[in-house]
Each structure stands twice: as structure tokens, then as C-alpha cells.
C-alpha atoms as a PDB file:
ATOM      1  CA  UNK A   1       0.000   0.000   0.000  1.00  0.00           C
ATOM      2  CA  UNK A   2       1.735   3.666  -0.586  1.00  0.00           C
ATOM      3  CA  UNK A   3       2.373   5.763   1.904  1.00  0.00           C
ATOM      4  CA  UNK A   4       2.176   9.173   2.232  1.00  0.00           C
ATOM      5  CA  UNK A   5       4.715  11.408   4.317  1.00  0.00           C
ATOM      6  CA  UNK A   6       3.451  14.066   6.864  1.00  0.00           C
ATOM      7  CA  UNK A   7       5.699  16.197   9.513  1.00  0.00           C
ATOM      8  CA  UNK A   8       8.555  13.738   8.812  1.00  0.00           C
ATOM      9  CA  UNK A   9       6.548  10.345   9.718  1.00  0.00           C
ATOM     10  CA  UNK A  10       5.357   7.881   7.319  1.00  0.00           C
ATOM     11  CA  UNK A  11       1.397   6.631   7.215  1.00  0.00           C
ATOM     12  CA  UNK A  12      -1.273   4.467   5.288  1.00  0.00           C
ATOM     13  CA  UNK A  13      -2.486   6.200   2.315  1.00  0.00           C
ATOM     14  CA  UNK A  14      -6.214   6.882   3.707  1.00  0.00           C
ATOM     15  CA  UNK A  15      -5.815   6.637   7.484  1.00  0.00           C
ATOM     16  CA  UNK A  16      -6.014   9.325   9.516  1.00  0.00           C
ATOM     17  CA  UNK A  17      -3.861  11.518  12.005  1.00  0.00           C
ATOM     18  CA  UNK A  18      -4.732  11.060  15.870  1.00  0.00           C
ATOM     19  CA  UNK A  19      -4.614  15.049  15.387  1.00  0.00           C
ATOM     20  CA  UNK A  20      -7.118  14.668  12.809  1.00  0.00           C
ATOM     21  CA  UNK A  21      -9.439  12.193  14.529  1.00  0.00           C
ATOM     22  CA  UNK A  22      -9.282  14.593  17.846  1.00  0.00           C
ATOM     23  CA  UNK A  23     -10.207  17.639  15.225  1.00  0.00           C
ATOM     24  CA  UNK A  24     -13.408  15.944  13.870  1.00  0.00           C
ATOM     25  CA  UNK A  25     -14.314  14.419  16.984  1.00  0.00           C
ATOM     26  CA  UNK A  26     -13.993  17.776  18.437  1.00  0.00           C
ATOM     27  CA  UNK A  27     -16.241  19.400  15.300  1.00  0.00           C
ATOM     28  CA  UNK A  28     -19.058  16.473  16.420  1.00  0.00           C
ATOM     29  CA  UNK A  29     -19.072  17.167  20.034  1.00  0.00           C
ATOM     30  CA  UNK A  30     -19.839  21.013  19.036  1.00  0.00           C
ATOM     31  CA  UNK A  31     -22.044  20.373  16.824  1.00  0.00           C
ATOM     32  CA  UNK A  32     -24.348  18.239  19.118  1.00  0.00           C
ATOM     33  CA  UNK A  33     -23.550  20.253  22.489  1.00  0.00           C
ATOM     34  CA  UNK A  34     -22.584  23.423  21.193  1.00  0.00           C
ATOM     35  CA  UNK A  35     -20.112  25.293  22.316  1.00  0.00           C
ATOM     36  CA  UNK A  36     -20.906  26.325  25.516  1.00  0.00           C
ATOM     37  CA  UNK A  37     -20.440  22.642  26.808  1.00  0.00           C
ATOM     38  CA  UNK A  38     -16.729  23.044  26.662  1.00  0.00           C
ATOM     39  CA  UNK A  39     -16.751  26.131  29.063  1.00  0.00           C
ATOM     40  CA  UNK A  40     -18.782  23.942  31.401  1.00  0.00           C
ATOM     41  CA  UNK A  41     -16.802  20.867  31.502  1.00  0.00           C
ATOM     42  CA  UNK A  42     -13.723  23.280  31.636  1.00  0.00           C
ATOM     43  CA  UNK A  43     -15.116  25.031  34.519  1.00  0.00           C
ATOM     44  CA  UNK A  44     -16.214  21.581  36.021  1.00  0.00           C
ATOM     45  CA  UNK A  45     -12.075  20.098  35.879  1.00  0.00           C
ATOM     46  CA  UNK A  46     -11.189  23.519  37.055  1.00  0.00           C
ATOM     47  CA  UNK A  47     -12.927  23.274  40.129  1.00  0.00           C
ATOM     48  CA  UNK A  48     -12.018  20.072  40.850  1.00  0.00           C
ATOM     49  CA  UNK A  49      -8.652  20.611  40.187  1.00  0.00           C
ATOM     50  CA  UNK A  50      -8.836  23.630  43.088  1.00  0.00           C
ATOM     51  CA  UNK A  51     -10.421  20.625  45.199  1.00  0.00           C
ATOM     52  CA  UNK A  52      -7.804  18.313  44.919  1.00  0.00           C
ATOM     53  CA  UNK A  53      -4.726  20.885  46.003  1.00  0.00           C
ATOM     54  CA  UNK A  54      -6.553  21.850  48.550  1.00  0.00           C
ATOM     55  CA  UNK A  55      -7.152  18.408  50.281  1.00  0.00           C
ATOM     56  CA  UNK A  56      -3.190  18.076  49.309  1.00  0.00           C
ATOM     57  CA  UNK A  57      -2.750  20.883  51.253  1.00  0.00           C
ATOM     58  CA  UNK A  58      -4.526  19.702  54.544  1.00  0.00           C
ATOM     59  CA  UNK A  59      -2.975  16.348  54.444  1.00  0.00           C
ATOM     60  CA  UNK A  60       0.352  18.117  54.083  1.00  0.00           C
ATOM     61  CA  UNK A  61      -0.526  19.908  57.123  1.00  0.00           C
ATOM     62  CA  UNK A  62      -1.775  16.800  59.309  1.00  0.00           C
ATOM     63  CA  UNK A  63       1.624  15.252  58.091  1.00  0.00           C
ATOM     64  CA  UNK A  64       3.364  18.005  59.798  1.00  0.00           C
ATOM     65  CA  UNK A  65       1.581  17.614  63.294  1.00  0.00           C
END
């Protein structure tokens, strides 16, 4: 089968990037959610991120006692 060269790597003639599965995936999601569902997951991680330092935090501290 022939090959086709992109950025320096080699692939199947006909397959497809993981960067251009994550684009159209990406394009679906939108187009079913919109685009304010990406704002509210985002938020979502962000607040659980803030969460998880600060039970880091408080363990850190009970370590210290």
C-alpha cells in the first residue's frame, strides 16, 4: 500500500492523524452540544482541580503535626 509522508513520519495512504481524529471528533461534540459545553466541563475540571490541592494541602498539614 503507498504511503504518504506528513511532519517527517510515514502513514497508510487513507488513514487518519490522531490530530485529525481529535479535530473531527472535536467538530461532532460542538455540533451536538454546542459550544458552551466546553466552558462547562472546563469550569467543572477547574474546580475540581482547586479541590484536589486543597485536600493536598490539609494532608500536608496533618503530616506536619
Amino acid at each position: 500500500m503507498p504511503k504518504d509522508t506528513e511532519k517527517g513520519g510515514t502513514r497508510e495512504k487513507g488513514s487518519m492523524t490522531v490530530e485529525e481524529a481529535g479535530r473531527m471528533g472535536g467538530e461532532k461534540v460542538k455540533a451536538e452540544r454546542g459550544e458552551g459545553f466546553y466552558s462547562e466541563i472546563g469550569h467543572k475540571g477547574g474546580q475540581r482541580v482547586k479541590e484536589l490541592i486543597e485536600e493536598g494541602k490539609e494532608a500536608e498539614e496533618k503530616s506536619k503535626k
